[in-house]
Protein backbone atom coordinates (compact mmCIF):
# COMPACT_ATOMS: atom_id res chain seq x y z
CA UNK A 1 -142.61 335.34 -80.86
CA UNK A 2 -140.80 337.77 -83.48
CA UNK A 3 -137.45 338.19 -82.90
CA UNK A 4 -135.73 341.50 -83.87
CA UNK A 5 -133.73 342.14 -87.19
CA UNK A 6 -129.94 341.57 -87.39
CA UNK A 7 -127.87 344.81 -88.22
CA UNK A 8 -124.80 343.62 -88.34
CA UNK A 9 -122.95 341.20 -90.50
CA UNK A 10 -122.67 337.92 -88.30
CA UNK A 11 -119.20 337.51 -89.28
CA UNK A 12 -118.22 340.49 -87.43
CA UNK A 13 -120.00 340.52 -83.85
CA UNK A 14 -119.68 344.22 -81.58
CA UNK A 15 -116.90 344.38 -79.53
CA UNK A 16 -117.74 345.78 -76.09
CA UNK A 17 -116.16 349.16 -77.11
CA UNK A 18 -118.46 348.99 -79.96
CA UNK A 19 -121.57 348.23 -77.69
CA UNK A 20 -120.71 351.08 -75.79
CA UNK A 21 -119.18 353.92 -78.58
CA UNK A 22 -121.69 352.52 -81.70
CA UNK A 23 -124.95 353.82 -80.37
CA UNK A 24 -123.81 357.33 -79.08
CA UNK A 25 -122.18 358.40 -81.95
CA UNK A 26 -125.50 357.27 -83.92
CA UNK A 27 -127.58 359.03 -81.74
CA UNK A 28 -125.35 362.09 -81.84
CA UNK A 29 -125.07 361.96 -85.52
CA UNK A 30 -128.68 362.03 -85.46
CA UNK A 31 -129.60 364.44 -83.11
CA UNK A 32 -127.01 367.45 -84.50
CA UNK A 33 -128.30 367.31 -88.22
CA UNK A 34 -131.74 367.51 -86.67
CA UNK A 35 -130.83 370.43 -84.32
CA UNK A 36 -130.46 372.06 -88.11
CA UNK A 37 -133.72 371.35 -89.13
CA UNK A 38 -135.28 372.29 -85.95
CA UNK A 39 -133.98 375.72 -86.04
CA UNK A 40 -135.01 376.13 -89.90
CA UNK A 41 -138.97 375.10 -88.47
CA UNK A 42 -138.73 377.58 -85.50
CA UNK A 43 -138.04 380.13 -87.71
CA UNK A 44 -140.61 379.11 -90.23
CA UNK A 45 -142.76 379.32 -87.46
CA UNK A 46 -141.63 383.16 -86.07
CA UNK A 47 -141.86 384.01 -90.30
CA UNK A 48 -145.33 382.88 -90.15
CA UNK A 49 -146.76 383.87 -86.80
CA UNK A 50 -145.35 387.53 -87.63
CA UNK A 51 -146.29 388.10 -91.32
CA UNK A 52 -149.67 389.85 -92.53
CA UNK A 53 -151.52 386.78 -92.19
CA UNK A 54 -149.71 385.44 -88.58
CA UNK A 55 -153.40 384.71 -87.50
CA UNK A 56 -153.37 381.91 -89.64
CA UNK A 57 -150.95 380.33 -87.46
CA UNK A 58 -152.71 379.91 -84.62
CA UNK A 59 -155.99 379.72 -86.44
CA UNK A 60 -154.42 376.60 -88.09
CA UNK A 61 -152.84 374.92 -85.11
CA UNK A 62 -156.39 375.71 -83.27
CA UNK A 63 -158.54 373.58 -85.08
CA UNK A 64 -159.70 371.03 -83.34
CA UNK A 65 -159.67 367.43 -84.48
CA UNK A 66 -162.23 364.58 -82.56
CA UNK A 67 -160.88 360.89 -82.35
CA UNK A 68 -163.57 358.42 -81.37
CA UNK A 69 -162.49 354.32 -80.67
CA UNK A 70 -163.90 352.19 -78.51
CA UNK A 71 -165.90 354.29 -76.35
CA UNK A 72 -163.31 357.07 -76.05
CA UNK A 73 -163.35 360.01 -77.62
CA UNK A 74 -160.43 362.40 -77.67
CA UNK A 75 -160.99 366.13 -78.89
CA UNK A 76 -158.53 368.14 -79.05
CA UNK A 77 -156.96 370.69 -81.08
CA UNK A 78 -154.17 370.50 -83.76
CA UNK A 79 -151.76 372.12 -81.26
CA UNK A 80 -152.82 369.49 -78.27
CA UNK A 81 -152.21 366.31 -80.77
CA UNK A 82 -149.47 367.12 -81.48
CA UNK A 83 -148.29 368.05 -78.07
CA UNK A 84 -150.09 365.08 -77.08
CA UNK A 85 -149.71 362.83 -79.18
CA UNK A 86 -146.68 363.02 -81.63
CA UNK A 87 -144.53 364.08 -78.64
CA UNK A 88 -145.98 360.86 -76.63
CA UNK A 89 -143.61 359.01 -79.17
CA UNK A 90 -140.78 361.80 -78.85
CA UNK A 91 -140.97 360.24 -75.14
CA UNK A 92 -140.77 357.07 -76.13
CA UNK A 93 -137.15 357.41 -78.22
CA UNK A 94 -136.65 359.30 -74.36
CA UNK A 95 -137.35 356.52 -72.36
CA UNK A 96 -135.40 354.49 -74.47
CA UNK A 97 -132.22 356.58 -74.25
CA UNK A 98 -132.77 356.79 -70.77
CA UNK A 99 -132.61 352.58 -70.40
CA UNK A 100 -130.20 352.60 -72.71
CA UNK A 101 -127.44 355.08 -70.82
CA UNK A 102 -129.12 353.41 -67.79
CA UNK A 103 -128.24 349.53 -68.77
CA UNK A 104 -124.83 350.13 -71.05
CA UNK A 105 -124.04 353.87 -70.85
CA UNK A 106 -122.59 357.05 -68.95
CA UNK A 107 -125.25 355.80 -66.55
CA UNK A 108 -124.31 352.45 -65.97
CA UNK A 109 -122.17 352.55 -63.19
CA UNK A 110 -122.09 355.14 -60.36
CA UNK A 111 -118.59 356.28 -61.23
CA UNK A 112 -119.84 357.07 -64.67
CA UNK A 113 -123.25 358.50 -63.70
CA UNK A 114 -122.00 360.62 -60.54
CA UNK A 115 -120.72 363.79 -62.79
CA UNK A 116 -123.40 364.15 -65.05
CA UNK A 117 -126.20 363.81 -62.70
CA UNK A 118 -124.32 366.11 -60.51
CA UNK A 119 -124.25 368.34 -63.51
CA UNK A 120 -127.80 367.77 -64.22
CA UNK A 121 -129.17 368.46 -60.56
CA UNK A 122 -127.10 372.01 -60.58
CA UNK A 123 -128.30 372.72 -63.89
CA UNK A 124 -131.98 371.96 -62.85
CA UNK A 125 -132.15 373.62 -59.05
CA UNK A 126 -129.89 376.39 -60.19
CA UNK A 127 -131.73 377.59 -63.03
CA UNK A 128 -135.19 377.06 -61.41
CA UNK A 129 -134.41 379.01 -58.15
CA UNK A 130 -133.33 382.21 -60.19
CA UNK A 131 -136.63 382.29 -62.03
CA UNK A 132 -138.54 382.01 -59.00
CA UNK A 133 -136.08 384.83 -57.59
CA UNK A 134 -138.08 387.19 -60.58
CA UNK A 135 -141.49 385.88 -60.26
CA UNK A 136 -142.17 384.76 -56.57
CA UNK A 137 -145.65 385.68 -55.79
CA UNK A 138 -146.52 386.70 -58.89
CA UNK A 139 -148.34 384.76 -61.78
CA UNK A 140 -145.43 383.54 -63.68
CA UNK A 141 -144.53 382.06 -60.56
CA UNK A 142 -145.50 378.49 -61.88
CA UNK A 143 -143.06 378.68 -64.59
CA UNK A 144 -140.04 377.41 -62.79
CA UNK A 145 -139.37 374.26 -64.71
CA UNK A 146 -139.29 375.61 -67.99
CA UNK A 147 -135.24 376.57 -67.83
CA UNK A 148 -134.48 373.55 -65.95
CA UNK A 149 -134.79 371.97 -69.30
CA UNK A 150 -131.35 371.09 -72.07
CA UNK A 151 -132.72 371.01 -75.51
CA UNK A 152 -129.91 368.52 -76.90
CA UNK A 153 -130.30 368.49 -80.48
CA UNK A 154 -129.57 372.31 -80.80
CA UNK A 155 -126.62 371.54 -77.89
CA UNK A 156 -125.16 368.38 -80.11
CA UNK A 157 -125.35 370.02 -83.27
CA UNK A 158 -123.23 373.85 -81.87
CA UNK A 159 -121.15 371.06 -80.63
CA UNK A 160 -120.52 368.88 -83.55
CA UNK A 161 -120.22 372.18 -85.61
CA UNK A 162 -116.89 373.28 -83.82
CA UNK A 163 -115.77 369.81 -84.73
CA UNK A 164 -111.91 368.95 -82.56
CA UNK A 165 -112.45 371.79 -80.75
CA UNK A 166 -115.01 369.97 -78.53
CA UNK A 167 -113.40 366.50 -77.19
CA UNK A 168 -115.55 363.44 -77.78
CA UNK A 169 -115.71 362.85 -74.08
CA UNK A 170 -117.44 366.34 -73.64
CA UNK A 171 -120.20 365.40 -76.19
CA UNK A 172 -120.71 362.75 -74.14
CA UNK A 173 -121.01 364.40 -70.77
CA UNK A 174 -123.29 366.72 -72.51
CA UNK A 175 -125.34 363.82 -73.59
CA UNK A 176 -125.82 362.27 -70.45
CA UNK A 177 -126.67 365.26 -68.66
CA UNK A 178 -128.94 366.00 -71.38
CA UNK A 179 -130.48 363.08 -70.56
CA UNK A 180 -130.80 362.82 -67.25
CA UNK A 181 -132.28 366.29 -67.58
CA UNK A 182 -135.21 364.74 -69.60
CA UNK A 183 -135.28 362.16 -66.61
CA UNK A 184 -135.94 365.38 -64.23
CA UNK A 185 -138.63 367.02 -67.06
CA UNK A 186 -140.12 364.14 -67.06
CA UNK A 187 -140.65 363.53 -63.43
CA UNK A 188 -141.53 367.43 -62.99
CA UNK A 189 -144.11 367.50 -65.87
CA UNK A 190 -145.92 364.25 -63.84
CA UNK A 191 -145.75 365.50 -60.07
CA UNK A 192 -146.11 369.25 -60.56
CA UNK A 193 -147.69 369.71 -64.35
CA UNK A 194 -150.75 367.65 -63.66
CA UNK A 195 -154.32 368.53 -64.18
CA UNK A 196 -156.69 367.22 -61.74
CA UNK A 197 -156.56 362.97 -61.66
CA UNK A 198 -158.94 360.82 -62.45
CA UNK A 199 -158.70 357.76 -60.55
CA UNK A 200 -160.15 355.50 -62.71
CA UNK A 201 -158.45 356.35 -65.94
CA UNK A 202 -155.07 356.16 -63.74
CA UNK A 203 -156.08 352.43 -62.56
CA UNK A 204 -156.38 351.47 -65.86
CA UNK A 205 -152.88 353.19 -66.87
CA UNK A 206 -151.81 351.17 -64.01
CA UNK A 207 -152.68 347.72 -65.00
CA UNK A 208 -151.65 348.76 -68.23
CA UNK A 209 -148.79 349.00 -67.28
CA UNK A 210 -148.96 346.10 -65.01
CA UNK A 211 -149.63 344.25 -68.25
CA UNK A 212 -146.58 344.93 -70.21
CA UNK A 213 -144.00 344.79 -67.26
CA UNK A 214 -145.42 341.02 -67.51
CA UNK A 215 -145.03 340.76 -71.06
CA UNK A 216 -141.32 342.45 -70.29
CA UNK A 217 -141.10 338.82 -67.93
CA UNK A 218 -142.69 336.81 -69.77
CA UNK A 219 -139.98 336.96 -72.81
CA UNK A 220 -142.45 338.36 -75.38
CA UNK A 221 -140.38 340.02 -77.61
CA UNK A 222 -142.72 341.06 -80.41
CA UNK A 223 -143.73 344.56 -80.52
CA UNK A 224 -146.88 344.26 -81.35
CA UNK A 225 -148.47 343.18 -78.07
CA UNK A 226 -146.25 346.01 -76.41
CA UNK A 227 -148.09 348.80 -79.45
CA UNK A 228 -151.57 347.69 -78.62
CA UNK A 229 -151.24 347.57 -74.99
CA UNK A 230 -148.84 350.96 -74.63
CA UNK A 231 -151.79 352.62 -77.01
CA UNK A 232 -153.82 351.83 -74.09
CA UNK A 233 -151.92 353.40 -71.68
CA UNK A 234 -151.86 356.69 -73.59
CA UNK A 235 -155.35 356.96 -74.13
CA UNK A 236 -155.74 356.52 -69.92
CA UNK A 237 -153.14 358.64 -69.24
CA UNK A 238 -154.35 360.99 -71.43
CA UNK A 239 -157.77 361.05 -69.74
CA UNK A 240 -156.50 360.77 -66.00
CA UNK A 241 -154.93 364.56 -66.12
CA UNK A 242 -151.37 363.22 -65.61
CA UNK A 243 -149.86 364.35 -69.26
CA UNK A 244 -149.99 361.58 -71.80
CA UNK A 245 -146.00 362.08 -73.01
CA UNK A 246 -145.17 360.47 -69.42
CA UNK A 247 -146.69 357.25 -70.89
CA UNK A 248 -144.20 357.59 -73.45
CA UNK A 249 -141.53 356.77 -70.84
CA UNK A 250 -143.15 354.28 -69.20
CA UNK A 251 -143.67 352.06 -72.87
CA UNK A 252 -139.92 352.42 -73.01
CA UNK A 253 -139.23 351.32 -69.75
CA UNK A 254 -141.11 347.80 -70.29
CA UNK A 255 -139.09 347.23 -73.91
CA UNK A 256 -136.58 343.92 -73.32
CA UNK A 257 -133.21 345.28 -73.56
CA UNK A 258 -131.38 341.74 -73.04
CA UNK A 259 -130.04 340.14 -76.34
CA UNK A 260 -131.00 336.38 -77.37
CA UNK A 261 -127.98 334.16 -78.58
CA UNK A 262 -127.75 335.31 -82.53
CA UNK A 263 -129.33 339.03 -82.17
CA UNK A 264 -127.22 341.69 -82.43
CA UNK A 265 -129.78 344.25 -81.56
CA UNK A 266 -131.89 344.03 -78.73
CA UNK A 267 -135.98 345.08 -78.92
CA UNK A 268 -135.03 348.13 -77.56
CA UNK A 269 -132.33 348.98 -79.21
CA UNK A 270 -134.22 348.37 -82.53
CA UNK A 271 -137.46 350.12 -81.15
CA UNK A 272 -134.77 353.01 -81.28
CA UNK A 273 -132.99 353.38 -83.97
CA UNK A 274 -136.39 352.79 -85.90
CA UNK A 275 -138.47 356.08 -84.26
CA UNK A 276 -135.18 358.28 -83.40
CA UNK A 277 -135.28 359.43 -87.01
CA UNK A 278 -138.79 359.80 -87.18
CA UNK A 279 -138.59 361.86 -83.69
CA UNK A 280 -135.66 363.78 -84.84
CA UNK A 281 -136.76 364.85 -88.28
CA UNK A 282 -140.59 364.87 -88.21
CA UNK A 283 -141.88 365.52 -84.55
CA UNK A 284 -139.76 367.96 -83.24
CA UNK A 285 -139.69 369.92 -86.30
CA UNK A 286 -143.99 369.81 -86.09
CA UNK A 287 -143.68 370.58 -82.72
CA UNK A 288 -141.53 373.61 -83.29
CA UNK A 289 -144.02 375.13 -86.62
CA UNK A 290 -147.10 374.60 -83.84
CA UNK A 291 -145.36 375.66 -80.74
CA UNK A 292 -142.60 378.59 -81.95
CA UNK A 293 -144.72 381.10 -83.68
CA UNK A 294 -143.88 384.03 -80.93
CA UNK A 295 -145.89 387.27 -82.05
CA UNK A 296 -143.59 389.86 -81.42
CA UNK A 297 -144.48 393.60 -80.85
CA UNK A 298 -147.58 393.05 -78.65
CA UNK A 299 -147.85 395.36 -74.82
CA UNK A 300 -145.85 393.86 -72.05
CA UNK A 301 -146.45 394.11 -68.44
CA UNK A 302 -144.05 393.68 -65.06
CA UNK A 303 -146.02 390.47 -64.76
CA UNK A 304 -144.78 389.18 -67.85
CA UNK A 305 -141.36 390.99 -68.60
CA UNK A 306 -140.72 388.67 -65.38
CA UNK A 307 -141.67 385.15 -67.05
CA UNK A 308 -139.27 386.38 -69.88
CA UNK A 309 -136.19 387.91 -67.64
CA UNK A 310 -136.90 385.12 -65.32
CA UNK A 311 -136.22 382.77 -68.12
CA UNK A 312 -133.50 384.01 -69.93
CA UNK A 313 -131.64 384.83 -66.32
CA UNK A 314 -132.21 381.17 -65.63
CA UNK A 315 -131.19 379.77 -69.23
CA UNK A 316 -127.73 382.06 -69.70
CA UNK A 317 -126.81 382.46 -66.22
CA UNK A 318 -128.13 379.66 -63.31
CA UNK A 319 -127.75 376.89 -66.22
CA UNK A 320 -124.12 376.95 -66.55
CA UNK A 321 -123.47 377.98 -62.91
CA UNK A 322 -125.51 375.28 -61.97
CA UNK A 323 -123.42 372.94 -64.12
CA UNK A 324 -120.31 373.91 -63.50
CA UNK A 325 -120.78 374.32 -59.96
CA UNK A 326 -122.19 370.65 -58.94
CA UNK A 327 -119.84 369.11 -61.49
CA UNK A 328 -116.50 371.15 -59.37
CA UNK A 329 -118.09 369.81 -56.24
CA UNK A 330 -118.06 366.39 -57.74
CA UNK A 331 -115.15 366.01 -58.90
CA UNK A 332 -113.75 367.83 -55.78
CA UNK A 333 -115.18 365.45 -53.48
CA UNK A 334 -113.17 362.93 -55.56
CA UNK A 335 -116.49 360.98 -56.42
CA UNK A 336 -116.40 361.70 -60.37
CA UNK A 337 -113.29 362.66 -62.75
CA UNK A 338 -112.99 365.36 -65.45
CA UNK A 339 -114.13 364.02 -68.95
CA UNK A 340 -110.92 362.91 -70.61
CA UNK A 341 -109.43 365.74 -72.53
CA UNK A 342 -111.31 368.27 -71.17
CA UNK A 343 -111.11 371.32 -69.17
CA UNK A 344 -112.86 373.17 -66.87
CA UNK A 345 -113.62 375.76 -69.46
CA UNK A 346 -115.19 372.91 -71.66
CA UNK A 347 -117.44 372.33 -68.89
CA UNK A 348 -118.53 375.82 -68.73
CA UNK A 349 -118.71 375.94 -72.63
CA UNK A 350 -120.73 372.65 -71.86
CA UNK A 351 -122.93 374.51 -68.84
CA UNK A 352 -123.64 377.12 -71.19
CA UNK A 353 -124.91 374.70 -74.35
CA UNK A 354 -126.91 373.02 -71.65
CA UNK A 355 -129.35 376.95 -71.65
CA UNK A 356 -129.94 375.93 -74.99
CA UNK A 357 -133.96 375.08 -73.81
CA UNK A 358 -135.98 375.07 -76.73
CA UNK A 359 -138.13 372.33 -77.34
CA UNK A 360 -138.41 370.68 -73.59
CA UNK A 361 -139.02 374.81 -72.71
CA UNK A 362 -141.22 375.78 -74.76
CA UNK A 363 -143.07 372.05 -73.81
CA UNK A 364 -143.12 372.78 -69.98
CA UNK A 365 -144.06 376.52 -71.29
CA UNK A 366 -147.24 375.38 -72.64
CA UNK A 367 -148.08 373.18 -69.95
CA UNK A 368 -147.37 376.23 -67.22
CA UNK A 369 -149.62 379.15 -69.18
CA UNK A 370 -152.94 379.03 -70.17
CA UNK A 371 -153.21 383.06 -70.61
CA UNK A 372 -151.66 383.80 -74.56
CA UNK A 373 -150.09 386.40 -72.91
CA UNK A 374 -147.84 385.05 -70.72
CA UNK A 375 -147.20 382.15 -73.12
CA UNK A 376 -145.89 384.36 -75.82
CA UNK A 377 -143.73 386.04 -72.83
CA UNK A 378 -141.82 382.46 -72.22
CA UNK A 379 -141.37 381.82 -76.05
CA UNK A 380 -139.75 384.83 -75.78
CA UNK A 381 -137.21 384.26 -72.87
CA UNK A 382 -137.12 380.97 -74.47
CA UNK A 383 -136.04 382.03 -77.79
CA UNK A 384 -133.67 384.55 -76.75
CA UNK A 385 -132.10 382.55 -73.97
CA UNK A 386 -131.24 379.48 -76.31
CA UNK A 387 -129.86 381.97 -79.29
CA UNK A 388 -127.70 383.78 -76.09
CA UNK A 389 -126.29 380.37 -74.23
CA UNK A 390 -125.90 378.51 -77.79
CA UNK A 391 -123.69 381.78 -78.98
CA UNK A 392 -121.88 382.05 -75.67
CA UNK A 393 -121.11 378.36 -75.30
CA UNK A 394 -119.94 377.96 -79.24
CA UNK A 395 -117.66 381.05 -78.26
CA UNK A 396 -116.06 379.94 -75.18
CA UNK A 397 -115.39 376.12 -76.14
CA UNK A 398 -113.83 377.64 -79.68
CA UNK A 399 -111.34 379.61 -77.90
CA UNK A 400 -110.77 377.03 -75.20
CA UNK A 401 -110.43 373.99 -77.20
CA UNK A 402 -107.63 376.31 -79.47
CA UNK A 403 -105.87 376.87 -76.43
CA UNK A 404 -105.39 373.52 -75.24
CA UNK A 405 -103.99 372.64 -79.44
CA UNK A 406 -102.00 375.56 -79.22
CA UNK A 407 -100.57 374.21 -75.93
């Protein structure tokens, strides 16, 4: 069996600090330059969608594109692969941030993990109950998830820009919650976002996955057995109505994480830091051309000024109260401490970075509208929200962070 590359000089093993500090500060240094070129593609895509020839741009990403191999045949348009199918490997790098904070951390322990997924849970209920506060009863009323989501390479990259002003341990909070957030997205997009099942394609997604949790025991740790059997279990979850980026996740989930005597990297730490770039500065910059392109200037109706007040209320307002809120009860209840140098205005900064949706929003957006209409109503609460909580939050953790040098 292959074993994974070395990226380290042997003569110079990780320290436990390093195990811990290395692979957060690459994934942060990552995700903020790509937070960059994300916004550069959404508004490439809002350039395109509202110039004189804006049809083009979802005549383009409308096409549809047929797949046949093995007996299955996928057809779909351009817009569904890549929603489909690039973002089923977005998921993956997901699922393997999520073992990673999981196994070594801000989720490894329940000391660590109690304030961010208190965070996480007020920044998901919160947000969620004051868009169904707009739309109850109405048709947007299926919407709810889409501002429960953090979009966290626009939230690292407003946070990197203000440089000391943000303490390290705060980019970390915001990462974990961040994370566990995609935990919750994921989880809602499978139990509430799901077409109807077919129970035979979900058997065999099953004993797919059956299949590499015993490769995972086994102590295969070549990836190729993992790629050919995970491609599998995306083509069956795909065609059992439960949305193939959840088998994303589940790939991840089977990767080995131990390290063998003489690797410095574990499978899935390498399966990482080998599609995080590829995730950062290819997919979600596709995803944002196909998915951004919000036509603006078309009639509006109360049905659908709700999805997009709904949203931004949510976003700006039940995002950081949601935040802050949980995370004062936790600490209050003396289960979970105040990241180190921070305040309780970083937090709210933080809260506020955390209404920064984007691409998980506009995601659960196009999984909760079929009607253009009220699609092009979230993009815009989307949009607007993440422009208002990334300003707001840049503001308020600039002039709190020169407080606390000044003091």
């Amino acid at each position: 069996m292959a074993k994974p590359r070395r990226t380290r000089n042997p003569a110079h093993p990780p320290t436990p600090a390093d195990r811990i500090l290395e692979p957060f500060l690459r994934f942060a240094a990552v995700e903020a330059s790509a937070g960059i070129l994300l916004f550069v593609f959404a508004v490439a895509a809002l350039i395109w969608a509202n110039s004189p020839v804006g049809s083009t741009h979802a005549e383009f990403f409308g096409n549809y594109l047929t797949v046949a191999f093995a007996g299955a045949e996928i057809h779909k348009p351009l817009v569904l692969w890549v929603n489909d199918g690039l973002m089923a490997l977005f998921f993956l790098v997901v699922g393997c941030e999520i073992k990673r904070e999981l196994l070594i951390g801000e989720l490894s322990s329940v000391r660590k993990a109690t304030l961010p997924v208190f965070a996480a849970i007020g920044g998901g209920a919160i947000p969620a109950l004051v868009y169904y506060g707009f739309n109850a009863g109405g048709p947007g009323a299926s919407g709810w998830g889409i501002p429960m989501a953090t979009d966290i390479a626009f939230a690292l990259a407003v946070a990197t820009a203000l440089g000391p002003r943000v303490p390290m341990s705060l980019k970390v909070f915001l990462t974990a919650v961040a994370i566990v957030d995609d935990l919750a997205a994921v989880m809602v997009i499978a139990l509430f976002y799901t077409a109807e099942v077919s129970t035979t394609a979900l058997g065999v997604a099953g004993a797919a996955f059956v299949l590499l949790v015993g490769l995972n025991r086994a102590g295969f740790r070549s990836f190729l057995p993992y790629g050919v059997i995970g491609a599998v279990l995306w083509v069956a979850v795909l065609k059992s109505g439960v949305h193939a980026t959840v088998a994303g996740v589940l790939i991840a989930m089977t990767i080995p994480a131990s390290r063998l005597e003489g690797e410095y990297e574990s499978p899935l730490e390498v399966l990482e830091h080998a599609l995080h770039p590829w995730a950062a500065y290819l997919i979600l910059p596709i995803f944002a051309l196909a998915n951004a392109g919000v036509v603006f200037g078309g009639e509006s109706s109360p049905e659908t000024t709700a999805i997009t007040l709904g949203i931004i209320a949510g976003l700006v307002v039940g995002k950081p109260i949601g935040v802050f809120v949980f995370s004062w009860l936790a600490v209050r209840l003396g289960v979970a401490d105040l990241p180190e140098g921070a305040r309780w205005g970083h937090v709210l900064g933080a809260g506020l970075l955390c209404g920064i949706g984007f691409t998980m929003s506009l995601f659960i957006g196009g999984l909760a509208f079929s009607e253009p209409e009220q699609l092009n109503a979230a993009k815009i609460g989307i949009l607007a929200a993440s422009l208002a909580a990334g300003c707001a939050g840049a503001l308020l953790l600039a002039t709190v962070g020169g407080r606390a040098e000044e003091g």
